[in-house]
PDB file of N, CA and C in Angstrom:
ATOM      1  N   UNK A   1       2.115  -2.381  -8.619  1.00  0.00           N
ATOM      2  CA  UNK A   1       0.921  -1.586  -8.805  1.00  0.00           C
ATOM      3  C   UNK A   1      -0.086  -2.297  -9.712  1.00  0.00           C
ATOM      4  N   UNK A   2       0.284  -3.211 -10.499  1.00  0.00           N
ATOM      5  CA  UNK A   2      -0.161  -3.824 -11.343  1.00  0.00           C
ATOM      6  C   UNK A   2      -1.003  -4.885 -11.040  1.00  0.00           C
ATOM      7  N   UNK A   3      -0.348  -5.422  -9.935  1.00  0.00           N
ATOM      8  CA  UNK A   3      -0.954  -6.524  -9.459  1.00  0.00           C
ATOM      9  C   UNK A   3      -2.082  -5.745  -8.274  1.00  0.00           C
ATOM     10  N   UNK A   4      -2.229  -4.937  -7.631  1.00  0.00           N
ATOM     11  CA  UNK A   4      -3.216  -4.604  -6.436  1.00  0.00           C
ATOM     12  C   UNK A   4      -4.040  -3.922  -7.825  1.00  0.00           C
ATOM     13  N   UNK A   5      -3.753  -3.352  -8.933  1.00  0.00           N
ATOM     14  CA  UNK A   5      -5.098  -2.748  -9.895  1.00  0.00           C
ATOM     15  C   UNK A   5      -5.871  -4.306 -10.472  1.00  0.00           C
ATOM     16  N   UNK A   6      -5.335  -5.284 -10.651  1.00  0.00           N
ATOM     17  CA  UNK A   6      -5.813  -6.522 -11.035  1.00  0.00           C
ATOM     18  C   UNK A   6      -6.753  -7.156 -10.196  1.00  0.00           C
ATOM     19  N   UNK A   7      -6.176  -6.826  -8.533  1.00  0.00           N
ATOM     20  CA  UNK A   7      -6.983  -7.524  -7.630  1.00  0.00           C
ATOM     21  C   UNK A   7      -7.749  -6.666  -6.848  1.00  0.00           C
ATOM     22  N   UNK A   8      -8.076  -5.431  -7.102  1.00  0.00           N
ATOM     23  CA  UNK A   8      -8.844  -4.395  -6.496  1.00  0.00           C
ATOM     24  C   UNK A   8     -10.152  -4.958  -6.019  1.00  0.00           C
ATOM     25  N   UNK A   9     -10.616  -5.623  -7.207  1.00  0.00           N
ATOM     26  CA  UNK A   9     -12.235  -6.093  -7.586  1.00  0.00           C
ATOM     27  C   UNK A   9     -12.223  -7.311  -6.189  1.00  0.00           C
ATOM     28  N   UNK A  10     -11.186  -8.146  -5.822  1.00  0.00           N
ATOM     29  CA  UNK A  10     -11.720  -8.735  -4.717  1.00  0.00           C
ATOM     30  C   UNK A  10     -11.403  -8.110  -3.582  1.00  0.00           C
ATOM     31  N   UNK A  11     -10.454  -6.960  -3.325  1.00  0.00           N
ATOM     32  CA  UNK A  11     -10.346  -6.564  -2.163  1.00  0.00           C
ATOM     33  C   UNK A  11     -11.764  -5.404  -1.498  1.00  0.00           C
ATOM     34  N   UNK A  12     -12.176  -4.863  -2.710  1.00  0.00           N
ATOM     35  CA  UNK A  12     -13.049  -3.955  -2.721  1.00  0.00           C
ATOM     36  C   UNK A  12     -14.703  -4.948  -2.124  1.00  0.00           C
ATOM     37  N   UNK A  13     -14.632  -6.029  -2.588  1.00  0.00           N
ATOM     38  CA  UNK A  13     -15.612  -7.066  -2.107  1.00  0.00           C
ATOM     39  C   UNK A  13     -15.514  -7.417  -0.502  1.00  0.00           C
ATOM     40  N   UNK A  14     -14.366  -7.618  -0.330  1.00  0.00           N
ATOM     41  CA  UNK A  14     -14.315  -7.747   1.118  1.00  0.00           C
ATOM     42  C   UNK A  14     -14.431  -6.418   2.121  1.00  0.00           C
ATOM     43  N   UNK A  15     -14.582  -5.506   1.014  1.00  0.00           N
ATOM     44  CA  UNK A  15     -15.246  -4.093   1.924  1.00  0.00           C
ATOM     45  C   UNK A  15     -13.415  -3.400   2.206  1.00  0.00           C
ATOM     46  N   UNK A  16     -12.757  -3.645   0.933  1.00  0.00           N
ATOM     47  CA  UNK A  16     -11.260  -2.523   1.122  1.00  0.00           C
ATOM     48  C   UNK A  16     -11.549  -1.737   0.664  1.00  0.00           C
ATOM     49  N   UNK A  17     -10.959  -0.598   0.662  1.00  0.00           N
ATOM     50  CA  UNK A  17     -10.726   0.368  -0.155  1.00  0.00           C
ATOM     51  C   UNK A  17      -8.764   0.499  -0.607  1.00  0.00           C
ATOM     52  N   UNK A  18      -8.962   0.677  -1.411  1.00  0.00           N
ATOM     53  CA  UNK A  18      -7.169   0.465  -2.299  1.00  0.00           C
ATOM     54  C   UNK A  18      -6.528   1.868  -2.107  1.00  0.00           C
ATOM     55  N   UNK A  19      -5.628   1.899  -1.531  1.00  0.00           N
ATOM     56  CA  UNK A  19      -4.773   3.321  -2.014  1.00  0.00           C
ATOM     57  C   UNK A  19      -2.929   2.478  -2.276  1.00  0.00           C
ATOM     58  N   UNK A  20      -2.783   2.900  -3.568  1.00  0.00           N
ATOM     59  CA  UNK A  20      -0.886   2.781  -3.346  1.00  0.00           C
ATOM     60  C   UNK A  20      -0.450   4.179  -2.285  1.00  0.00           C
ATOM     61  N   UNK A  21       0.481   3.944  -1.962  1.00  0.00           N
ATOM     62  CA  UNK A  21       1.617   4.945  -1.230  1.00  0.00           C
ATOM     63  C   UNK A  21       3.073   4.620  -1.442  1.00  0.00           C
ATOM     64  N   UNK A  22       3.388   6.295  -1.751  1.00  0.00           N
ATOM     65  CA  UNK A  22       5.060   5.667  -2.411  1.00  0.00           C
ATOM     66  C   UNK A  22       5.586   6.863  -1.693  1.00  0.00           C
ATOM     67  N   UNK A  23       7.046   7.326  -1.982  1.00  0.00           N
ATOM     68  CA  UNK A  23       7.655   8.652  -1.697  1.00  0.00           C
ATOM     69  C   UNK A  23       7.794   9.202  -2.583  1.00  0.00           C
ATOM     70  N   UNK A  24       7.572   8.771  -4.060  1.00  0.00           N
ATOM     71  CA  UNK A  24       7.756   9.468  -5.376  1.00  0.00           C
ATOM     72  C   UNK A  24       6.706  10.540  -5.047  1.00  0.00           C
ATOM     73  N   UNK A  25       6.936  11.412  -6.166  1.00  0.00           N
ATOM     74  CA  UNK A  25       6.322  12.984  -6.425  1.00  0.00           C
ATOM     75  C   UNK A  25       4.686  12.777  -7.142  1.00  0.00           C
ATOM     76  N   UNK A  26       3.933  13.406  -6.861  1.00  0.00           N
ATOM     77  CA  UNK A  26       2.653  13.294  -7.855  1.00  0.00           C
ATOM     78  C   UNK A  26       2.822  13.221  -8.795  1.00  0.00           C
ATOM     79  N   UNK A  27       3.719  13.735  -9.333  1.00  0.00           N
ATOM     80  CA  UNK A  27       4.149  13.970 -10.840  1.00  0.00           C
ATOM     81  C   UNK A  27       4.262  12.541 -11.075  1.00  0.00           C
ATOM     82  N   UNK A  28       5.058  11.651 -10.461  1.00  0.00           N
ATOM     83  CA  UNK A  28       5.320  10.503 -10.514  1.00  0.00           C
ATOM     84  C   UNK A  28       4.044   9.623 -10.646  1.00  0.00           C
ATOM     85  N   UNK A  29       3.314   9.840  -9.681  1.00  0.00           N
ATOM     86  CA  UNK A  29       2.399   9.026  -9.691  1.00  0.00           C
ATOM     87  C   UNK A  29       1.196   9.201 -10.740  1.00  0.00           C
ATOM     88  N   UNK A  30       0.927  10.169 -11.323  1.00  0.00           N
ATOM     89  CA  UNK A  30       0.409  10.910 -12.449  1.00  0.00           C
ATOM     90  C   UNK A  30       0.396  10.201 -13.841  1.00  0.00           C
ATOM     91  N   UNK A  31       2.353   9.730 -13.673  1.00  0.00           N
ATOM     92  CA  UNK A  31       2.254   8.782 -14.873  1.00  0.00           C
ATOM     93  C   UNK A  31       2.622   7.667 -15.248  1.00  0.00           C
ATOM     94  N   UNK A  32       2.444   7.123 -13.942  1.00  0.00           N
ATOM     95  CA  UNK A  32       2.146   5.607 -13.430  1.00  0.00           C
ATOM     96  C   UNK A  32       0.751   5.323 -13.311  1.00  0.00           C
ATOM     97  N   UNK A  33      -0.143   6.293 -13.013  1.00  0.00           N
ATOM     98  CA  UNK A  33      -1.519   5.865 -13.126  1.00  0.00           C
ATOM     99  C   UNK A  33      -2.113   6.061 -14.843  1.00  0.00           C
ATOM    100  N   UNK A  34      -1.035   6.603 -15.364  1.00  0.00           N
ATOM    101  CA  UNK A  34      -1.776   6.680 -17.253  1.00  0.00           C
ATOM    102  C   UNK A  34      -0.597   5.689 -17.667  1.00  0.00           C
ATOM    103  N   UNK A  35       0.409   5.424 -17.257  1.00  0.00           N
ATOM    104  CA  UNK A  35       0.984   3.975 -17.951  1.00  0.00           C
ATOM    105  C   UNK A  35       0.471   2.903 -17.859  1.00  0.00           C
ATOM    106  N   UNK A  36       0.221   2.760 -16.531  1.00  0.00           N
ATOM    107  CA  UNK A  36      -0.321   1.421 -15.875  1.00  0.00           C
ATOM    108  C   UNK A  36      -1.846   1.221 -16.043  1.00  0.00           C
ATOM    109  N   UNK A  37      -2.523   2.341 -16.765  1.00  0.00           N
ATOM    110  CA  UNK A  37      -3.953   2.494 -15.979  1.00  0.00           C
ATOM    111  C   UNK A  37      -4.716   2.149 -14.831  1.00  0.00           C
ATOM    112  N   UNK A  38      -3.952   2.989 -14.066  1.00  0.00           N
ATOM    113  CA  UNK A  38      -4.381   2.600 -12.664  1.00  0.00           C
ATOM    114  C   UNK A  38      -6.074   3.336 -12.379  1.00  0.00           C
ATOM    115  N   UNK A  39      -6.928   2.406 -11.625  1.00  0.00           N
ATOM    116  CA  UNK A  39      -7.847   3.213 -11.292  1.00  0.00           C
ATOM    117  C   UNK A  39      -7.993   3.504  -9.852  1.00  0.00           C
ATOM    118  N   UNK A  40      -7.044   3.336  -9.030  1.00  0.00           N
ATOM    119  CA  UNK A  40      -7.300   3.532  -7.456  1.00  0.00           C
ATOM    120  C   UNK A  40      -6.123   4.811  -7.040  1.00  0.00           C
ATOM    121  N   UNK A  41      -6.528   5.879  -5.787  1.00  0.00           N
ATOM    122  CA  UNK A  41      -5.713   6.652  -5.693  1.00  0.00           C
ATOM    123  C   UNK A  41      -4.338   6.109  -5.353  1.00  0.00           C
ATOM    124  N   UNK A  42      -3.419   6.755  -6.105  1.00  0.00           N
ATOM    125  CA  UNK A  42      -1.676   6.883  -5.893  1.00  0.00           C
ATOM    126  C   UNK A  42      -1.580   7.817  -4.406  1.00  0.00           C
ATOM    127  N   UNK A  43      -0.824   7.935  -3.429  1.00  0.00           N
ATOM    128  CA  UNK A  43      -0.845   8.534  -2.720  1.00  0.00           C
ATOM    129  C   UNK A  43       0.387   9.268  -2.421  1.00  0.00           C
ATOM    130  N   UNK A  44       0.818  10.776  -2.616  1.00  0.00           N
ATOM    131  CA  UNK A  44       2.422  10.737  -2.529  1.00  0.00           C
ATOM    132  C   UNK A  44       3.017  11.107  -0.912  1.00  0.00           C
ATOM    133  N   UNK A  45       4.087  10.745  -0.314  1.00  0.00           N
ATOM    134  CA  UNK A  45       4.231  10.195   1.026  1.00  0.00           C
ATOM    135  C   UNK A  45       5.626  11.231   0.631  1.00  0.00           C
ATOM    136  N   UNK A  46       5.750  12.393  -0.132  1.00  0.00           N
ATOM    137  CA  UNK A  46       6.936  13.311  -0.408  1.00  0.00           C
ATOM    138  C   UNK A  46       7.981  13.470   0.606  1.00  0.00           C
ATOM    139  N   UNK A  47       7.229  13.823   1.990  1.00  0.00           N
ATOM    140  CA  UNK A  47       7.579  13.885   3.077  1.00  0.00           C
ATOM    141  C   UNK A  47       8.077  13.076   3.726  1.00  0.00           C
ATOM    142  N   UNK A  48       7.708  11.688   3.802  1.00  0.00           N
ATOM    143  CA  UNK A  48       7.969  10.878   4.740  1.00  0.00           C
ATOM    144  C   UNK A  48       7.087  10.412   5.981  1.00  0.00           C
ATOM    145  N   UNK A  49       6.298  11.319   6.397  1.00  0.00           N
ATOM    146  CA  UNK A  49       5.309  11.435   7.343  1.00  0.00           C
ATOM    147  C   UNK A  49       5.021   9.862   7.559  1.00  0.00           C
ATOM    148  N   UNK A  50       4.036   9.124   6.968  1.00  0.00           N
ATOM    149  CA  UNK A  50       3.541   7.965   6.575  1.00  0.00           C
ATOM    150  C   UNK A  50       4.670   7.172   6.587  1.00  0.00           C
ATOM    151  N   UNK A  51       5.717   7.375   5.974  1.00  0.00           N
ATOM    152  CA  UNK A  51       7.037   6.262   6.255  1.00  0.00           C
ATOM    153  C   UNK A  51       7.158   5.780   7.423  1.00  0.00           C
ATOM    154  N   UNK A  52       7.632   7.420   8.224  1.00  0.00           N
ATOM    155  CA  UNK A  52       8.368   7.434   9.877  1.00  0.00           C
ATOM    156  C   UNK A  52       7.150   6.990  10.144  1.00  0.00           C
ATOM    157  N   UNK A  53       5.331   7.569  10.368  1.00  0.00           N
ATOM    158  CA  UNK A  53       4.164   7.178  11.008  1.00  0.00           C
ATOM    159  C   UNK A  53       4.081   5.914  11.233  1.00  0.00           C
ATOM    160  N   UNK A  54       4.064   5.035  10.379  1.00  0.00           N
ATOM    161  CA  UNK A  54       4.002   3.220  10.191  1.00  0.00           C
ATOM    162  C   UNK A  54       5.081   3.060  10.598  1.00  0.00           C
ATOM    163  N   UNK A  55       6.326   3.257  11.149  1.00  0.00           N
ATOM    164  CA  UNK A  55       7.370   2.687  11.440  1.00  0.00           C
ATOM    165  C   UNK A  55       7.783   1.815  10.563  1.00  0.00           C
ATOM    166  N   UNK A  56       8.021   2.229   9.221  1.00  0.00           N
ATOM    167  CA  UNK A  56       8.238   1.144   7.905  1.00  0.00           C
ATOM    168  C   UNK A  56       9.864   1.996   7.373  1.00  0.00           C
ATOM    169  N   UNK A  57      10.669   2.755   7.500  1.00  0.00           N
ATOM    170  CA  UNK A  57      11.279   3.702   7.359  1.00  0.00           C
ATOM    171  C   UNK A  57      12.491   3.030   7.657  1.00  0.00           C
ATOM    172  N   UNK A  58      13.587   3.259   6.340  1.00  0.00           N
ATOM    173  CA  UNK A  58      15.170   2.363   6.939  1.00  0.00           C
ATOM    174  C   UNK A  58      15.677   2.868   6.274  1.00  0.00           C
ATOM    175  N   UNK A  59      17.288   2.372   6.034  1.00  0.00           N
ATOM    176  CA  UNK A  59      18.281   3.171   5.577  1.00  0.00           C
ATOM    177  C   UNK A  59      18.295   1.964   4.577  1.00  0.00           C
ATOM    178  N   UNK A  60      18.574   2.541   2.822  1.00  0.00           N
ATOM    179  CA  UNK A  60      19.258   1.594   2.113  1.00  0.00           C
ATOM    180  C   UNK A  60      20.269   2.756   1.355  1.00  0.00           C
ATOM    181  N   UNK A  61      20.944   2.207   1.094  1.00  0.00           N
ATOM    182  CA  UNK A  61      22.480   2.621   0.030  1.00  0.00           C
ATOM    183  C   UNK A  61      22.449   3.931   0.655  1.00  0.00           C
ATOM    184  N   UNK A  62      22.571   4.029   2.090  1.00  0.00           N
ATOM    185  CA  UNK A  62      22.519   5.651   2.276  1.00  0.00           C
ATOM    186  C   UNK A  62      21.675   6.607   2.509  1.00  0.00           C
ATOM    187  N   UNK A  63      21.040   6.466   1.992  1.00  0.00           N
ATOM    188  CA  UNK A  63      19.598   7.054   1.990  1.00  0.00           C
ATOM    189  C   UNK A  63      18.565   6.150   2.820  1.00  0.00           C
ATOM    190  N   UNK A  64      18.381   7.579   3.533  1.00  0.00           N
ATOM    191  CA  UNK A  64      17.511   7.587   5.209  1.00  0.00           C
ATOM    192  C   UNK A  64      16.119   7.670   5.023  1.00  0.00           C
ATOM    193  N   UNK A  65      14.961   7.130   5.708  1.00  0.00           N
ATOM    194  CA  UNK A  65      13.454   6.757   5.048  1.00  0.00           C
ATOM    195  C   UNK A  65      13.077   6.622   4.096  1.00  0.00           C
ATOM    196  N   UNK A  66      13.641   5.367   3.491  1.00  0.00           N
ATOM    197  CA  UNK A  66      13.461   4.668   2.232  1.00  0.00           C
ATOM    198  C   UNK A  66      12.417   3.640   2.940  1.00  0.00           C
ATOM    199  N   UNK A  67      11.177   3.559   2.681  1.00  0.00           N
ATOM    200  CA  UNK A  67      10.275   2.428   3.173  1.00  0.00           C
ATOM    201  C   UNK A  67       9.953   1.204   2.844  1.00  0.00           C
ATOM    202  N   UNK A  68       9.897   0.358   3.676  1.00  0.00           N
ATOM    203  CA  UNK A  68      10.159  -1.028   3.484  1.00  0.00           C
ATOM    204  C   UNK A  68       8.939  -1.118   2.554  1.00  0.00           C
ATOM    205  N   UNK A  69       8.888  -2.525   1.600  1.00  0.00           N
ATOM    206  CA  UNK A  69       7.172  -2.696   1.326  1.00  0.00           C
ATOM    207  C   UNK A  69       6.735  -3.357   2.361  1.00  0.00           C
ATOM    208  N   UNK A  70       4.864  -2.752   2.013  1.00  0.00           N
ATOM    209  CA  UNK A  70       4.384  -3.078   3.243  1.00  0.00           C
ATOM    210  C   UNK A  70       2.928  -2.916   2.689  1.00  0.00           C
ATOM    211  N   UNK A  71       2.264  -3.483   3.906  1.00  0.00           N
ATOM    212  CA  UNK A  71       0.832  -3.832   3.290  1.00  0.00           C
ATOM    213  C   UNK A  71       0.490  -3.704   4.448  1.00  0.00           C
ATOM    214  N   UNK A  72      -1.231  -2.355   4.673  1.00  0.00           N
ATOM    215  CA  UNK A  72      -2.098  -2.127   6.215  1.00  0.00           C
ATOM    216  C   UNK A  72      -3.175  -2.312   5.715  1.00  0.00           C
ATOM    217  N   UNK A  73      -3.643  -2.972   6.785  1.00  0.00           N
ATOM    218  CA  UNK A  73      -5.168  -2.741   6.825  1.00  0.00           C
ATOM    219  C   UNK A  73      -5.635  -2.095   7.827  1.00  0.00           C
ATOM    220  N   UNK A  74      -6.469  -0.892   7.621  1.00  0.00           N
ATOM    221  CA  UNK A  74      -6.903   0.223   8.173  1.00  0.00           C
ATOM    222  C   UNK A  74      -8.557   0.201   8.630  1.00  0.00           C
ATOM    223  N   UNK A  75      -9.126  -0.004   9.571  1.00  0.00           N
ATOM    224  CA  UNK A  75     -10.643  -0.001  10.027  1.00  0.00           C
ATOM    225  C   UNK A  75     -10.492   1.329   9.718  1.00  0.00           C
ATOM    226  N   UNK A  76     -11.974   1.269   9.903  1.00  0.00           N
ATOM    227  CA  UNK A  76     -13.311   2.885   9.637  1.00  0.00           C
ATOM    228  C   UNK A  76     -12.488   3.655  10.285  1.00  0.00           C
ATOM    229  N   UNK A  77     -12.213   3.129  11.688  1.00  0.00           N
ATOM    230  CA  UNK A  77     -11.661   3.957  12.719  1.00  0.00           C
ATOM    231  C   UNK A  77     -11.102   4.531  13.010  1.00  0.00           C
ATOM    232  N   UNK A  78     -10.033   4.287  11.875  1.00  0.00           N
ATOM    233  CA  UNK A  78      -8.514   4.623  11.414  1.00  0.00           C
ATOM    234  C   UNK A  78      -7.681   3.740  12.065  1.00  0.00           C
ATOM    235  N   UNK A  79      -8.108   2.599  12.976  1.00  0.00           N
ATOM    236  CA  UNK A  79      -7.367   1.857  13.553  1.00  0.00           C
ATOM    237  C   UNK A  79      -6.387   0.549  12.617  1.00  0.00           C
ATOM    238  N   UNK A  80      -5.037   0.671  12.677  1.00  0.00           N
ATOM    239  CA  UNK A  80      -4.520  -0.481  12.261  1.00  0.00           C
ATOM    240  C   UNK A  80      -4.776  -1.754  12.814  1.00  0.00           C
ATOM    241  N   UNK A  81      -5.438  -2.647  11.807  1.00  0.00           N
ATOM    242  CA  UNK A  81      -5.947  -3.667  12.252  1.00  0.00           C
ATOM    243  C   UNK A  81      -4.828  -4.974  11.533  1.00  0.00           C
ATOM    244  N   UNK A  82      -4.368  -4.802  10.743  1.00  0.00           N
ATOM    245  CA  UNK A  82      -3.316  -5.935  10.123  1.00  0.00           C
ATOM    246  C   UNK A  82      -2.196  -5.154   9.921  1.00  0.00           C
ATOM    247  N   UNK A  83      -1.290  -5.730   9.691  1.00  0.00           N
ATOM    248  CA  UNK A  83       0.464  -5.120   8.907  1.00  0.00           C
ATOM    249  C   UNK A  83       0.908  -6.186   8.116  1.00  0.00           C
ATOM    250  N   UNK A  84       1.565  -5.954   7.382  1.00  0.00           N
ATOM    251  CA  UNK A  84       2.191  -7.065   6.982  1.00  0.00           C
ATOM    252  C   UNK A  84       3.640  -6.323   6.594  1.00  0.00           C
ATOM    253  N   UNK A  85       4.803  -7.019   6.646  1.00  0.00           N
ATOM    254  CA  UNK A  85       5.939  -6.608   5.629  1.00  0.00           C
ATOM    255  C   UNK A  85       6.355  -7.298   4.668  1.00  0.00           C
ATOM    256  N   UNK A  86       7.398  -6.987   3.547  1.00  0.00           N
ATOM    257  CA  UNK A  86       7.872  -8.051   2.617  1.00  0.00           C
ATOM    258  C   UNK A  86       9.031  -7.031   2.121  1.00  0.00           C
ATOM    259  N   UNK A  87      10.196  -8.630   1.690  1.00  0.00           N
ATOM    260  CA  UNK A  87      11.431  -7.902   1.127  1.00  0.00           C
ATOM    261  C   UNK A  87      10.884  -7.663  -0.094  1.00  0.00           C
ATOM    262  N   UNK A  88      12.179  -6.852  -0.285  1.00  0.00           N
ATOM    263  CA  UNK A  88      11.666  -6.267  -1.701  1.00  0.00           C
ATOM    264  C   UNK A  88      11.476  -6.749  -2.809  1.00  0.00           C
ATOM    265  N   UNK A  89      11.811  -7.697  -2.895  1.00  0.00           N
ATOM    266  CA  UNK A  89      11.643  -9.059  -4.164  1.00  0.00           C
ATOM    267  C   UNK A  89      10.230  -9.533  -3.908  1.00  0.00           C
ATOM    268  N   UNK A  90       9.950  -9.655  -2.662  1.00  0.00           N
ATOM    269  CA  UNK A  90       8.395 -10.151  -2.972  1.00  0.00           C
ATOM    270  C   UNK A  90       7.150  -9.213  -2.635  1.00  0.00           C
ATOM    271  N   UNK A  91       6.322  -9.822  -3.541  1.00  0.00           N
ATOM    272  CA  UNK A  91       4.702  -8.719  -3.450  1.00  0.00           C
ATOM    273  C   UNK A  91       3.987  -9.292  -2.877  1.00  0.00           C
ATOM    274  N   UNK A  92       3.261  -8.068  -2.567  1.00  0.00           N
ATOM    275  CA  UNK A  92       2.309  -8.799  -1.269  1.00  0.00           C
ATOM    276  C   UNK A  92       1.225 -10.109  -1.585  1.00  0.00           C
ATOM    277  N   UNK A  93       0.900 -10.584  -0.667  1.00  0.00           N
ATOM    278  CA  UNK A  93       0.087 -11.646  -0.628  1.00  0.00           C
ATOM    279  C   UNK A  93      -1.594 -10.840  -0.532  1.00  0.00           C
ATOM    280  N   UNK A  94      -2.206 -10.936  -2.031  1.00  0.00           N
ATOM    281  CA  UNK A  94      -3.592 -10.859  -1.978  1.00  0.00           C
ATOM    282  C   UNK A  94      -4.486 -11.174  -1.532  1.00  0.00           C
ATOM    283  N   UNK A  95      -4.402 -12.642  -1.586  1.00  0.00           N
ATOM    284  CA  UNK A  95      -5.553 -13.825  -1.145  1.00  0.00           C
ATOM    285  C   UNK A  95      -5.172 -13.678   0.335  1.00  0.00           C
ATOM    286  N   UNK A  96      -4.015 -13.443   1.173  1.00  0.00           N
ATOM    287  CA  UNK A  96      -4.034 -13.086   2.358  1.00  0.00           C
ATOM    288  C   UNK A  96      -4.996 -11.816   2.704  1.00  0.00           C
ATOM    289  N   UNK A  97      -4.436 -10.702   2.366  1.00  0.00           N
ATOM    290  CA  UNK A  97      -5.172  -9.260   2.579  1.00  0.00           C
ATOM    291  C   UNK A  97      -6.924  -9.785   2.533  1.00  0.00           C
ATOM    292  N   UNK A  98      -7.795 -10.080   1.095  1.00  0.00           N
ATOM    293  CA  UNK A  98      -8.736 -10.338   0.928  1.00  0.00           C
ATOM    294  C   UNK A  98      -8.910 -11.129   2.608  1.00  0.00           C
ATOM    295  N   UNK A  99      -8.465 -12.288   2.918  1.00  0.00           N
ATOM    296  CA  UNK A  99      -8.999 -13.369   4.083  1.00  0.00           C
ATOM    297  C   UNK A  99      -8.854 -12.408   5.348  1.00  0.00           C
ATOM    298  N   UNK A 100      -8.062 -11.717   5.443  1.00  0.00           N
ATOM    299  CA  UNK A 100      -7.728 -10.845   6.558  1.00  0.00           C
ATOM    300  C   UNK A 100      -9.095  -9.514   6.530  1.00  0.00           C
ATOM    301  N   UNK A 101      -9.419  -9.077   5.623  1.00  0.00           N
ATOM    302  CA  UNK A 101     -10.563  -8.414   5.690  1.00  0.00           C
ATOM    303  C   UNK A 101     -12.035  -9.407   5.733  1.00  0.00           C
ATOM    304  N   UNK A 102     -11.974  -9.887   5.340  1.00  0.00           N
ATOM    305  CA  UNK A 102     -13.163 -10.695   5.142  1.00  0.00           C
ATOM    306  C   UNK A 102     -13.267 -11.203   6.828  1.00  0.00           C
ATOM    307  N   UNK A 103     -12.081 -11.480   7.323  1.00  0.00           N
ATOM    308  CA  UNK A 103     -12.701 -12.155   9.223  1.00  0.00           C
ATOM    309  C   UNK A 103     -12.951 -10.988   9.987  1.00  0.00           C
ATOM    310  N   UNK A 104     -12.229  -9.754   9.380  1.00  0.00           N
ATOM    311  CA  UNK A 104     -12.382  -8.489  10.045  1.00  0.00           C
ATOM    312  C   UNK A 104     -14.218  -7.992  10.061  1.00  0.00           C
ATOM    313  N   UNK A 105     -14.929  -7.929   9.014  1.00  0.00           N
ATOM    314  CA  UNK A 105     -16.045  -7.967   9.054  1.00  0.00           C
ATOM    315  C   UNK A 105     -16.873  -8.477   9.697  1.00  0.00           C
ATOM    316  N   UNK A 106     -16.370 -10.119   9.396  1.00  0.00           N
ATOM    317  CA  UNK A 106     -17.486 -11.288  10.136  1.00  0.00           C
ATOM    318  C   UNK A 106     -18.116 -10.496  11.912  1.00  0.00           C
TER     319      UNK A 106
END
């Protein structure tokens, strides 16, 4: 979370708009955005909806729609225009996302 509040300022240039999405509770996200000082919306995914929706949704230690990380890029349209995935050890690639919006515009 730390790292997409750091790099907001260039994704927001290439015409993003930032939302996190987790399955944690608002509550959760409430005080992750005053620990972290986050300034972009937290989004809570309580349900799953958005998990199963993206087809990002798997089983770990048992537990059923646990979501992979993952990174969309979303047109006006609502159309998914990029995906990306990553294990869980690694964070997403910025300077990718930024280049991936930026040709989306052109």
């Amino acid at each position: 979370m730390e790292l997409l509040r750091d790099r907001r300022s260039g994704l927001e240039t290439a015409g993003v708009r930032a939302f996190g999405v987790s399955r944690d509770s608002p509550w959760t996200h409430i005080a992750w955005k005053q620990a972290l000082d986050l300034d972009f919306p937290l989004l809570s995914d309580w349900n799953a909806e958005a998990t199963e929706g993206f087809g990002i949704a798997r089983e770990f230690k048992g537990m059923r729609g646990v979501p992979e990380r993952a990174a969309f890029l979303i047109g006006q349209d609502g159309t998914v225009r990029g995906r990306w995935r990553y294990d869980d050890s690694e964070l997403p690639n910025f300077d990718e996302l930024v280049r991936a919006a930026q040709a989306l515009s052109d």
